[in-house]
PDB file of N, CA and C in Angstrom:
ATOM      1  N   UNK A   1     121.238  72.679 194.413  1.00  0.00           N
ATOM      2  CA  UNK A   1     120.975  71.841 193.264  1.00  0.00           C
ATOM      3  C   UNK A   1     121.059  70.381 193.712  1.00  0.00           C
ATOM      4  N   UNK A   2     119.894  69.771 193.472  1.00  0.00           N
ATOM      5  CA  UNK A   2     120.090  68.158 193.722  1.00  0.00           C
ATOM      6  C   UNK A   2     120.641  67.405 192.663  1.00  0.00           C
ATOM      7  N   UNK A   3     121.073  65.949 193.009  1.00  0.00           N
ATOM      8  CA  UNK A   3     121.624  65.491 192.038  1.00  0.00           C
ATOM      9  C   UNK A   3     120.716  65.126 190.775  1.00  0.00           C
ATOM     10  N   UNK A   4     119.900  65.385 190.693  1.00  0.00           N
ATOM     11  CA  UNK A   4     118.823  65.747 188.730  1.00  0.00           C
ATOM     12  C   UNK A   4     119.355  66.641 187.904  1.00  0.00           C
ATOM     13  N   UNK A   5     119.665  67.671 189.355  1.00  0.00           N
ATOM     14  CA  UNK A   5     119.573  68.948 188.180  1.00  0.00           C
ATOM     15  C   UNK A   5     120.688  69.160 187.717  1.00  0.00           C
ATOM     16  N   UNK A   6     120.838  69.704 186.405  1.00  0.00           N
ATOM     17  CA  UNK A   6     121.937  70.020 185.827  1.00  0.00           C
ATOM     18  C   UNK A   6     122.579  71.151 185.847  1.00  0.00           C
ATOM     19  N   UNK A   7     123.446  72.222 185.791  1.00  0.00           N
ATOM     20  CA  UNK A   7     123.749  73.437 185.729  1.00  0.00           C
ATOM     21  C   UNK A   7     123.714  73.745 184.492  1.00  0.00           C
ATOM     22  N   UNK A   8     122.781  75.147 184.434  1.00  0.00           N
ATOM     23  CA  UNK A   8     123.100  75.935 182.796  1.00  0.00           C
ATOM     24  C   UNK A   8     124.118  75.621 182.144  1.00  0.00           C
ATOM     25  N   UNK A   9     123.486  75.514 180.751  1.00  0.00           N
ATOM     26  CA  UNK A   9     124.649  75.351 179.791  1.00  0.00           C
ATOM     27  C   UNK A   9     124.882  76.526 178.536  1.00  0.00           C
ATOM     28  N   UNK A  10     125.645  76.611 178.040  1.00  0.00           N
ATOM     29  CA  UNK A  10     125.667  78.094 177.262  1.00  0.00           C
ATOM     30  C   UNK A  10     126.180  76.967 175.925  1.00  0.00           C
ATOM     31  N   UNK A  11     125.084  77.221 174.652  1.00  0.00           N
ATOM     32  CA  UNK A  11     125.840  76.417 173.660  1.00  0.00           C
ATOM     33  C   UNK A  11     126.027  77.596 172.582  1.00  0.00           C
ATOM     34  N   UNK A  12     127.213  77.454 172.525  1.00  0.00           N
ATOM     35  CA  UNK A  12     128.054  78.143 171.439  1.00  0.00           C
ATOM     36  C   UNK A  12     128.524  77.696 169.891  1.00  0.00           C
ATOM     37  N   UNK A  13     128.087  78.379 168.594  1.00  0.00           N
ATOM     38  CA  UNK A  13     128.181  77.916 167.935  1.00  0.00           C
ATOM     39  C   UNK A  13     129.041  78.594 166.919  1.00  0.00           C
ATOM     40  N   UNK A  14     129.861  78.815 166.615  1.00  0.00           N
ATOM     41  CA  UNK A  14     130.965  79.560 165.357  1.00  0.00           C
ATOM     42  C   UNK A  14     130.606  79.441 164.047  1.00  0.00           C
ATOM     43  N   UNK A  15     130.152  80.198 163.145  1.00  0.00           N
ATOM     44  CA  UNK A  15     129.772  80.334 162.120  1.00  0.00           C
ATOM     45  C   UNK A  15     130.586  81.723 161.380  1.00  0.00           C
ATOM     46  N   UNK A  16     131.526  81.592 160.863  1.00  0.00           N
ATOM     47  CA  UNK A  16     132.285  83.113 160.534  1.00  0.00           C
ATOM     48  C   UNK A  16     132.090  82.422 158.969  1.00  0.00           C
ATOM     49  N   UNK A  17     131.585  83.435 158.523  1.00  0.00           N
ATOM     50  CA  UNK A  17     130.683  83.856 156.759  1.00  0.00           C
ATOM     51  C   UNK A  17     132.181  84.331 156.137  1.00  0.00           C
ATOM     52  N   UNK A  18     133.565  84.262 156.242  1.00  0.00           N
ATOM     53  CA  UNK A  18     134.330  84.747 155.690  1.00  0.00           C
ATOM     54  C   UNK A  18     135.294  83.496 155.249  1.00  0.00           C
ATOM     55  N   UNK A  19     135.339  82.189 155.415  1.00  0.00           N
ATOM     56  CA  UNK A  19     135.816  80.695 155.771  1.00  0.00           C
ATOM     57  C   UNK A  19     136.933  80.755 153.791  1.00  0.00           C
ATOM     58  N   UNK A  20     137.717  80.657 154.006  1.00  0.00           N
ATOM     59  CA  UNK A  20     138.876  80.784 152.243  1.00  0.00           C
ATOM     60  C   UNK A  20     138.480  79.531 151.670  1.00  0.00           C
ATOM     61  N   UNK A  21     138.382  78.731 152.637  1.00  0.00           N
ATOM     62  CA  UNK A  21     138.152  77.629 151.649  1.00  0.00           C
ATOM     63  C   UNK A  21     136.431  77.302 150.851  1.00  0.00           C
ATOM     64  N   UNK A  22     135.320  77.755 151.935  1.00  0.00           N
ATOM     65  CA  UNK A  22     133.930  77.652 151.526  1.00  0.00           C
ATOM     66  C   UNK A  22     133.583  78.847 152.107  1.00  0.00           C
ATOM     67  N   UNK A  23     133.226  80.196 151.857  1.00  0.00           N
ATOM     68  CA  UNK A  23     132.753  81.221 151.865  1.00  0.00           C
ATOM     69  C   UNK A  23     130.843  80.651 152.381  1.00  0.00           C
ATOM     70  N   UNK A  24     130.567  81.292 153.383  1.00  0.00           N
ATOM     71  CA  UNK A  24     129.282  80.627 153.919  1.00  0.00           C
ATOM     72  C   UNK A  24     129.404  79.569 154.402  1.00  0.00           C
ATOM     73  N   UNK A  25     130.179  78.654 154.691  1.00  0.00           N
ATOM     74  CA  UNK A  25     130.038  77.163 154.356  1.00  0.00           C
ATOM     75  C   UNK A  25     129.003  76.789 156.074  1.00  0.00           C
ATOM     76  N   UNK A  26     128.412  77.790 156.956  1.00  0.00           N
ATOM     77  CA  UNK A  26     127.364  77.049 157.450  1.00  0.00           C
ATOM     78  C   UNK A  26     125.971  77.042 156.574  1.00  0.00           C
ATOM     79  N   UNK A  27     125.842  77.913 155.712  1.00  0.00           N
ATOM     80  CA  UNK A  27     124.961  77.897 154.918  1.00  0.00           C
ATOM     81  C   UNK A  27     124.721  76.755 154.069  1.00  0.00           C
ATOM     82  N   UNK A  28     125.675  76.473 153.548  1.00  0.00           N
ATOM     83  CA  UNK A  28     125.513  75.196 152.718  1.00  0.00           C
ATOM     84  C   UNK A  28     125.440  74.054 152.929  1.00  0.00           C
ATOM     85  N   UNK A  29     124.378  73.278 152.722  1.00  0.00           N
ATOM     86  CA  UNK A  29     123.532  72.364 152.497  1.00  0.00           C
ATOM     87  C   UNK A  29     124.493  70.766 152.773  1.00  0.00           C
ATOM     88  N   UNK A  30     124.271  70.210 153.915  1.00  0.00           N
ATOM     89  CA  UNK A  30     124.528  68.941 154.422  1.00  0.00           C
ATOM     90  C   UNK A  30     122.994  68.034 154.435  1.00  0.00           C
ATOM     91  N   UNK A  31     123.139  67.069 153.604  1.00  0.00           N
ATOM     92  CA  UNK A  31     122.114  66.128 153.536  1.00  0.00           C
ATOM     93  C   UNK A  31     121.002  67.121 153.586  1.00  0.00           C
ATOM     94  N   UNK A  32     120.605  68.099 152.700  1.00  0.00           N
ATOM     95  CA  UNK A  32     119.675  68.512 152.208  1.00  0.00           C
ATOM     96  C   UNK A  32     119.322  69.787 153.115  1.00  0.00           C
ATOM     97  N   UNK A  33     119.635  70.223 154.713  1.00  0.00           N
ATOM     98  CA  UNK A  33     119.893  70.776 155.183  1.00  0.00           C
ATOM     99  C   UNK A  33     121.423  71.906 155.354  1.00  0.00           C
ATOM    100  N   UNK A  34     120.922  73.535 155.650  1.00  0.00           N
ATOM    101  CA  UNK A  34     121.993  74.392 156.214  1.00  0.00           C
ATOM    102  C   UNK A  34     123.131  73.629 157.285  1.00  0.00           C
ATOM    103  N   UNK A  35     124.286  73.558 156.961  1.00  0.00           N
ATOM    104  CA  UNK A  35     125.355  73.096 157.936  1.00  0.00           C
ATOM    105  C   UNK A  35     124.670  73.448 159.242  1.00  0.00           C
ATOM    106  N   UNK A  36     124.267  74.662 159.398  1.00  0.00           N
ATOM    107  CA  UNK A  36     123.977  75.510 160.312  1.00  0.00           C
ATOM    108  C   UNK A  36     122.665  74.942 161.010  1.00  0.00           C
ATOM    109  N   UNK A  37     121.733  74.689 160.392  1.00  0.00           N
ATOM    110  CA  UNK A  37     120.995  74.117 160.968  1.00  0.00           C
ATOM    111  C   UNK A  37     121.092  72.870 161.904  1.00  0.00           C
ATOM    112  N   UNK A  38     121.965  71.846 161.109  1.00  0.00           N
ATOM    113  CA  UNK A  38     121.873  71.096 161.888  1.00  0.00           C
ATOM    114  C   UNK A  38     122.668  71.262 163.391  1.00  0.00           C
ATOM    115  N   UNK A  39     123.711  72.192 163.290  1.00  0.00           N
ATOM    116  CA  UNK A  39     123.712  72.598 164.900  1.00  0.00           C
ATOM    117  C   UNK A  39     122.817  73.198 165.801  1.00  0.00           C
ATOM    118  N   UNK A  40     122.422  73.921 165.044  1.00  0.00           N
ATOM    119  CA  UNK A  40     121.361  74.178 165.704  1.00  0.00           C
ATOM    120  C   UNK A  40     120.066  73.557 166.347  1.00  0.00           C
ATOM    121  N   UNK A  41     119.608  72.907 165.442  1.00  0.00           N
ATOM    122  CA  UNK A  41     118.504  71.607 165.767  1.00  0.00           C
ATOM    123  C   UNK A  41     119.243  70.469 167.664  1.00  0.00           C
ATOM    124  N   UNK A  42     120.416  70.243 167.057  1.00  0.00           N
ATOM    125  CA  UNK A  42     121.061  69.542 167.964  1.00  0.00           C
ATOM    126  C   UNK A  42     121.369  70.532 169.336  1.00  0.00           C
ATOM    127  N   UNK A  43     121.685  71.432 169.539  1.00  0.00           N
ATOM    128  CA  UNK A  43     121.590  72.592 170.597  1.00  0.00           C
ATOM    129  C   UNK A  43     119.974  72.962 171.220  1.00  0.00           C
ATOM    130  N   UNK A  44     118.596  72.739 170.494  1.00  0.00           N
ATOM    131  CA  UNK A  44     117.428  73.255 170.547  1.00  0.00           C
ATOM    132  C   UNK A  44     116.774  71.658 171.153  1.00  0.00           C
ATOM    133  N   UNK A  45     117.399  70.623 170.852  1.00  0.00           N
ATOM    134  CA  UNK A  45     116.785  69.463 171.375  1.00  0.00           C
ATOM    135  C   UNK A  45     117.620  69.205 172.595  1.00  0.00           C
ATOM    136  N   UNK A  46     118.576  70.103 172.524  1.00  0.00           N
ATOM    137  CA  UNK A  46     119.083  69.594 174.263  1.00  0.00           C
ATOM    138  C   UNK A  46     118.331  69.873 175.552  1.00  0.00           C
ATOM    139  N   UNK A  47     118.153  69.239 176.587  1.00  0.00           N
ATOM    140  CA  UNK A  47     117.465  69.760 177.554  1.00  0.00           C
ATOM    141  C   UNK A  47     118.097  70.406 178.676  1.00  0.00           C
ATOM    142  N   UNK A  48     119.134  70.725 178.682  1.00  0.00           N
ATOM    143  CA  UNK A  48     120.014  71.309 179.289  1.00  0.00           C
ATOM    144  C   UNK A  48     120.935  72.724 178.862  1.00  0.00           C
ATOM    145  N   UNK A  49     120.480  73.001 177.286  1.00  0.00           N
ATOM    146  CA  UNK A  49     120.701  74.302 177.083  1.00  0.00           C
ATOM    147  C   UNK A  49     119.933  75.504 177.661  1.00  0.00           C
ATOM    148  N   UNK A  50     120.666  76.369 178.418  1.00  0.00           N
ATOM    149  CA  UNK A  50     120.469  77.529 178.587  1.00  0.00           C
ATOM    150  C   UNK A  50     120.193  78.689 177.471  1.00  0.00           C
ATOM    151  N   UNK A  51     121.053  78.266 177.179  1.00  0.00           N
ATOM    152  CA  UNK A  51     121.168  79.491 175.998  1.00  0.00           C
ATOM    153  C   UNK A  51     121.925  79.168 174.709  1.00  0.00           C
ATOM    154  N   UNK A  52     121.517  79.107 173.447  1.00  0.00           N
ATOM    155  CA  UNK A  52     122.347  78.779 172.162  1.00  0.00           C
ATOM    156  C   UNK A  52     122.428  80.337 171.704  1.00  0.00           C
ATOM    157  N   UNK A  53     123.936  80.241 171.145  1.00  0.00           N
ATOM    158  CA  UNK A  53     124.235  81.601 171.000  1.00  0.00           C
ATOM    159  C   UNK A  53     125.223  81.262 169.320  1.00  0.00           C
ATOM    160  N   UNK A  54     124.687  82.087 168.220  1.00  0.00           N
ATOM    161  CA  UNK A  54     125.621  82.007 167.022  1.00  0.00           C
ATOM    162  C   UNK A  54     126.399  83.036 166.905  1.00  0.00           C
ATOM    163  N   UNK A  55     128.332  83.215 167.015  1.00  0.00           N
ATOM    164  CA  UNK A  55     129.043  84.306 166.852  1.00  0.00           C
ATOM    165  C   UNK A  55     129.317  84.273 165.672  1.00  0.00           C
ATOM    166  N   UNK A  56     128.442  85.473 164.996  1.00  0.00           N
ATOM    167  CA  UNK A  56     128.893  85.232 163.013  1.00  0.00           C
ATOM    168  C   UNK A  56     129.628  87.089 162.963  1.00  0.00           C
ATOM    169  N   UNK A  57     130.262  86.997 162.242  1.00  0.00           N
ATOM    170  CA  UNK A  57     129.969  88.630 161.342  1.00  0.00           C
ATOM    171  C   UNK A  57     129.788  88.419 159.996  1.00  0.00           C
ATOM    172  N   UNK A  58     128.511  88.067 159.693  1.00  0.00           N
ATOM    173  CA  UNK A  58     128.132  87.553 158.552  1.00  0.00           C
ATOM    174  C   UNK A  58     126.423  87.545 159.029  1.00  0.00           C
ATOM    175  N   UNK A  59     126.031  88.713 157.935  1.00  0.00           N
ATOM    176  CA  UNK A  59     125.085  89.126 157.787  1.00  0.00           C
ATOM    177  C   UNK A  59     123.999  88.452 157.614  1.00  0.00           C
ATOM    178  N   UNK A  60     123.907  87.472 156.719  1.00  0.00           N
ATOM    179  CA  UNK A  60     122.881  86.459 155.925  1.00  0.00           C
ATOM    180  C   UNK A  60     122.733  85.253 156.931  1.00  0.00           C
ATOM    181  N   UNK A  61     124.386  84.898 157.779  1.00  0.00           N
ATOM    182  CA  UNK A  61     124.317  83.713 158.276  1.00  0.00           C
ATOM    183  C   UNK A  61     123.520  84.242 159.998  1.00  0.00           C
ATOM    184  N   UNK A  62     123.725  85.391 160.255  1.00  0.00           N
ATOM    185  CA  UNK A  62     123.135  86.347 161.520  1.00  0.00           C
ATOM    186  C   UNK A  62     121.606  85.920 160.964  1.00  0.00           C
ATOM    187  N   UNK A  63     121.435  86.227 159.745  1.00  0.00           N
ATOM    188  CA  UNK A  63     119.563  86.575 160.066  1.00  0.00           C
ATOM    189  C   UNK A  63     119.369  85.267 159.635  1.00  0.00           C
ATOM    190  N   UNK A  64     119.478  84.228 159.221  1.00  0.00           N
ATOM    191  CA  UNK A  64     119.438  82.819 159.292  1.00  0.00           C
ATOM    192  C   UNK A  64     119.521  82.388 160.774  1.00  0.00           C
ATOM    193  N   UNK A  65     120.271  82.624 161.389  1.00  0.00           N
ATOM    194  CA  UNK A  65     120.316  81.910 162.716  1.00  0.00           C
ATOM    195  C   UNK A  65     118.898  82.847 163.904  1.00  0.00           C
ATOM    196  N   UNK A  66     118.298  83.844 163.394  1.00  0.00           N
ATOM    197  CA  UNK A  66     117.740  84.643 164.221  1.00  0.00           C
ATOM    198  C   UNK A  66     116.027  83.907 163.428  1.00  0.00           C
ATOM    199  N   UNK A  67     116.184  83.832 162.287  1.00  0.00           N
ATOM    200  CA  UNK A  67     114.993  83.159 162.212  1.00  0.00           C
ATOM    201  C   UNK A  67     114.677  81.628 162.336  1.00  0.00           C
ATOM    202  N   UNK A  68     115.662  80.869 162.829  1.00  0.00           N
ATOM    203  CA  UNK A  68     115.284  80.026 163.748  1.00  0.00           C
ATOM    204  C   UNK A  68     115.377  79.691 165.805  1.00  0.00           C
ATOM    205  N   UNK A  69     115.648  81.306 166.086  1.00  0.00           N
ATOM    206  CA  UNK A  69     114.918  81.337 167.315  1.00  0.00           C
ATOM    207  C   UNK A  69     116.115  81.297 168.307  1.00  0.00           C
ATOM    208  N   UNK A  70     117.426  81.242 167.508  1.00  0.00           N
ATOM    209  CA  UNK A  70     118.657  81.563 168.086  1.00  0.00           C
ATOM    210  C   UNK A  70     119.605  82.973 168.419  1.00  0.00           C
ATOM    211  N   UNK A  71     119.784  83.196 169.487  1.00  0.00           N
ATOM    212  CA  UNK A  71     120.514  83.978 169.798  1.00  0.00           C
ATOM    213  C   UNK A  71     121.728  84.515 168.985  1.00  0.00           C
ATOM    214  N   UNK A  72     122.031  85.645 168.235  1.00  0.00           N
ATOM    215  CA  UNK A  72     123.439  86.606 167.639  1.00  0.00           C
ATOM    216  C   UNK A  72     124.015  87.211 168.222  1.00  0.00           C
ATOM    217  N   UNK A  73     125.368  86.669 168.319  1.00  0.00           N
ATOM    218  CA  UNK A  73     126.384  87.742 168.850  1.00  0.00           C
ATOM    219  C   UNK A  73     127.143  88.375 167.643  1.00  0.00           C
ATOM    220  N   UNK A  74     127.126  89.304 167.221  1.00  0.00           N
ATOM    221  CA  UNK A  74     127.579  90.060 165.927  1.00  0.00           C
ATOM    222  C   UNK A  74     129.070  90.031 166.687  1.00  0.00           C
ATOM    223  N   UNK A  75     130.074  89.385 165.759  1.00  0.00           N
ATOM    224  CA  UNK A  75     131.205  89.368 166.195  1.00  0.00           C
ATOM    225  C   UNK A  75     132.161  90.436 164.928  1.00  0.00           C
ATOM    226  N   UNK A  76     132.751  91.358 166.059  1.00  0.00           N
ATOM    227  CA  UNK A  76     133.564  92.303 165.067  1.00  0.00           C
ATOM    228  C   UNK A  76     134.307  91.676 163.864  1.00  0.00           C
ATOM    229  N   UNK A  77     134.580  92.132 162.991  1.00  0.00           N
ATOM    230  CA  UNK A  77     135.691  92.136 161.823  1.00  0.00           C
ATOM    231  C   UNK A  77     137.165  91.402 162.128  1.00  0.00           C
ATOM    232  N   UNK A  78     137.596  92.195 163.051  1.00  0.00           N
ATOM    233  CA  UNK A  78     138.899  91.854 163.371  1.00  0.00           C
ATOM    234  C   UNK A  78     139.097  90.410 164.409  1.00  0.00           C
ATOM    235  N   UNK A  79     137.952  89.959 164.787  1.00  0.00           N
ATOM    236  CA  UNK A  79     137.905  88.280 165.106  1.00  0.00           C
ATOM    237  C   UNK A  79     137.522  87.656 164.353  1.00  0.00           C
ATOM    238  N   UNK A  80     137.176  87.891 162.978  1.00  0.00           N
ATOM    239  CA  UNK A  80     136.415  86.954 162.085  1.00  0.00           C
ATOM    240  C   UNK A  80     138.067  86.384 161.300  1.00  0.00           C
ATOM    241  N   UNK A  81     139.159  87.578 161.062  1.00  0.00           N
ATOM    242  CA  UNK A  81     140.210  87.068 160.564  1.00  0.00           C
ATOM    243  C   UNK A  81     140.953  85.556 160.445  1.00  0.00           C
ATOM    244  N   UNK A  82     141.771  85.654 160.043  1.00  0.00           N
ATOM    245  CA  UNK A  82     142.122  83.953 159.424  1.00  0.00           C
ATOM    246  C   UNK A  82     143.364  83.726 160.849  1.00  0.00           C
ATOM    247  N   UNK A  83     143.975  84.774 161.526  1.00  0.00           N
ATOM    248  CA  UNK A  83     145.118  84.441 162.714  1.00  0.00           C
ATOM    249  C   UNK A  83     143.852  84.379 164.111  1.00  0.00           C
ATOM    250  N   UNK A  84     142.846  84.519 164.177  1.00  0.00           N
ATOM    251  CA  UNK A  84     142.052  84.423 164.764  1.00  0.00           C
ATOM    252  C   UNK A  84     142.167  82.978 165.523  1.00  0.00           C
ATOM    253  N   UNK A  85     142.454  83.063 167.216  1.00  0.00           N
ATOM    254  CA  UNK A  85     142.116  81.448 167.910  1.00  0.00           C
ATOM    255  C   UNK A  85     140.560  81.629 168.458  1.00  0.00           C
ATOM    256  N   UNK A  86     140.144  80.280 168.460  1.00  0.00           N
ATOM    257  CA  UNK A  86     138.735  79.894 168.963  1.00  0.00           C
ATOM    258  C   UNK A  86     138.516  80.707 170.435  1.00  0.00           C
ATOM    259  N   UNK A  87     139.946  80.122 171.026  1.00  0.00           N
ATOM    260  CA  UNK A  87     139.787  80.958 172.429  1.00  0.00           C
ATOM    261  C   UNK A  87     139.019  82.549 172.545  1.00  0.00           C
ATOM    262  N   UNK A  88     139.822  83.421 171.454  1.00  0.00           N
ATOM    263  CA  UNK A  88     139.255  84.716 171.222  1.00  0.00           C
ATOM    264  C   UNK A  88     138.052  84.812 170.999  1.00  0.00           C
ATOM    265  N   UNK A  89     137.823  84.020 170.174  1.00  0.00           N
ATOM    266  CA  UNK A  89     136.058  83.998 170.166  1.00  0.00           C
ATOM    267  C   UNK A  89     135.631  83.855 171.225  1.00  0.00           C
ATOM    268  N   UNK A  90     136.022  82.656 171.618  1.00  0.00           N
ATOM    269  CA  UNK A  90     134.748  82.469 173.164  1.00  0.00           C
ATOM    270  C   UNK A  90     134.847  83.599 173.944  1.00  0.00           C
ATOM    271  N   UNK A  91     135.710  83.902 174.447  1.00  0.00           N
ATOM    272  CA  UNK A  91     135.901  85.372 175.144  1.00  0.00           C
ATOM    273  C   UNK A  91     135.095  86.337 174.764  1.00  0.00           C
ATOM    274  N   UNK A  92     135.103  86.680 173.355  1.00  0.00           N
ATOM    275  CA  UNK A  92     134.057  87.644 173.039  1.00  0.00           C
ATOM    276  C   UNK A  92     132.783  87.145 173.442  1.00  0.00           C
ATOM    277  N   UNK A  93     132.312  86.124 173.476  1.00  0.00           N
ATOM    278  CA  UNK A  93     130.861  85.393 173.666  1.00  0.00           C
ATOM    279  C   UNK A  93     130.585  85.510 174.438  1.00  0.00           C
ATOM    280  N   UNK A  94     131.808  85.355 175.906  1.00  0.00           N
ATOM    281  CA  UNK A  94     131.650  85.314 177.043  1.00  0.00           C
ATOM    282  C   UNK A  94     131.058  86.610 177.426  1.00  0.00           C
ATOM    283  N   UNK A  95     132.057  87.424 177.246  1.00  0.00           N
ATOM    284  CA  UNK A  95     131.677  88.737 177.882  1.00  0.00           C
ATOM    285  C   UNK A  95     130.505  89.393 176.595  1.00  0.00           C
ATOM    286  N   UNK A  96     130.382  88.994 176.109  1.00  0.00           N
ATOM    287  CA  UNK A  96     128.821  89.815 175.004  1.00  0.00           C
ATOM    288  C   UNK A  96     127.876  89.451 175.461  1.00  0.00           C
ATOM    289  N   UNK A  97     127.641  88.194 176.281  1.00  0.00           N
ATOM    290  CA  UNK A  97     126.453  87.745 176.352  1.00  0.00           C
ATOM    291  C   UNK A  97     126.306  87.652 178.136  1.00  0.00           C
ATOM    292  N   UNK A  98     127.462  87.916 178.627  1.00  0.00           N
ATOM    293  CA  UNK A  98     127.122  88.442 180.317  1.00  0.00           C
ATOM    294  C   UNK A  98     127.485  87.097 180.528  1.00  0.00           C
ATOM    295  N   UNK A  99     127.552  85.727 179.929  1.00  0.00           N
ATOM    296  CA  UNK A  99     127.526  84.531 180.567  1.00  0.00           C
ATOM    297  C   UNK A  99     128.723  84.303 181.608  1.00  0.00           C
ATOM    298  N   UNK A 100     128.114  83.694 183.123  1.00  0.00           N
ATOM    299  CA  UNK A 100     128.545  83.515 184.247  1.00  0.00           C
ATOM    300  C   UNK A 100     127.876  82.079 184.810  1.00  0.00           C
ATOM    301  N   UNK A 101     127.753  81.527 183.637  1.00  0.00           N
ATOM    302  CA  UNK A 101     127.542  80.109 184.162  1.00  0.00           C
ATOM    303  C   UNK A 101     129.071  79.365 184.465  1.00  0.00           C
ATOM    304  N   UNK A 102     128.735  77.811 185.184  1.00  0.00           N
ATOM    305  CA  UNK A 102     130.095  77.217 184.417  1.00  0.00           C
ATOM    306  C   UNK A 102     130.749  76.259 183.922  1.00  0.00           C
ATOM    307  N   UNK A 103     128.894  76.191 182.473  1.00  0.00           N
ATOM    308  CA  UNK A 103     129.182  75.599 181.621  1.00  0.00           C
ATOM    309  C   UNK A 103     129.214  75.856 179.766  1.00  0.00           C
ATOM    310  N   UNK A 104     130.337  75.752 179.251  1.00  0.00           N
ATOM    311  CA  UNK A 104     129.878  76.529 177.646  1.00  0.00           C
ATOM    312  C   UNK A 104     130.278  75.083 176.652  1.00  0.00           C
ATOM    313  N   UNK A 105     129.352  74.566 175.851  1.00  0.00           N
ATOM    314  CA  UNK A 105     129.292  73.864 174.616  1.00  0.00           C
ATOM    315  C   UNK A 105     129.889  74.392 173.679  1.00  0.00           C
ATOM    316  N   UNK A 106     130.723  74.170 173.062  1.00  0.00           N
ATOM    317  CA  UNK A 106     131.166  74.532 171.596  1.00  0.00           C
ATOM    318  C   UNK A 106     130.616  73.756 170.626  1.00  0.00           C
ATOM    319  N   UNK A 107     130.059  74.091 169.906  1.00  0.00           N
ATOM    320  CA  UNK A 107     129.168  73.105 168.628  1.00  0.00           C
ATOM    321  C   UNK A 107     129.458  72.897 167.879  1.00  0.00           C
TER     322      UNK A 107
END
């Protein structure tokens, strides 16, 4: 790799459809736009993403993120919980999606 190039990047984005305080709340509407979208948009204009990946277990917010051209990791039940750390997530991401780069975005 010369000094231009960049190394893959894996952008990761957390969206859990179960949230106590806003139920959906990537769904809902920031400046007229899905929360969700706008991470997404911002991950899709990078030129250095490899791969944008959404870990939901949330059905609606899964096929929302698949019809704009983003990658789902259906994340079990028992990581969507409220004692749940971020760390755990990524781990699941990690190993769901094979990624062996060594770089990951959190969004």
């Amino acid at each position: 790799m010369n000094a231009t190039e960049r190394p893959p990047l894996l952008v990761f984005i957390p969206a859990r459809g179960q949230s106590k305080s806003v139920p959906r709340k990537a769904l809902q509407p920031v400046n007229g736009k899905p929360l969700l979208l706008h991470a997404i948009h911002t991950a899709q204009q990078s030129a250095v993403a490899a791969r944008i990946v959404v870990s939901t277990e949330d059905a609606a917010i899964a096929a929302y993120a698949r019809l704009r051209g983003v990658e789902v990791i259906d994340r079990p039940a028992h990581l969507a919980a409220d004692n749940i750390t971020l760390a755990e997530v990524i781990n699941h991401v990690i190993y769901a999606t094979g990624w062996d780069g060594d770089l990951l975005m959190l969004q």
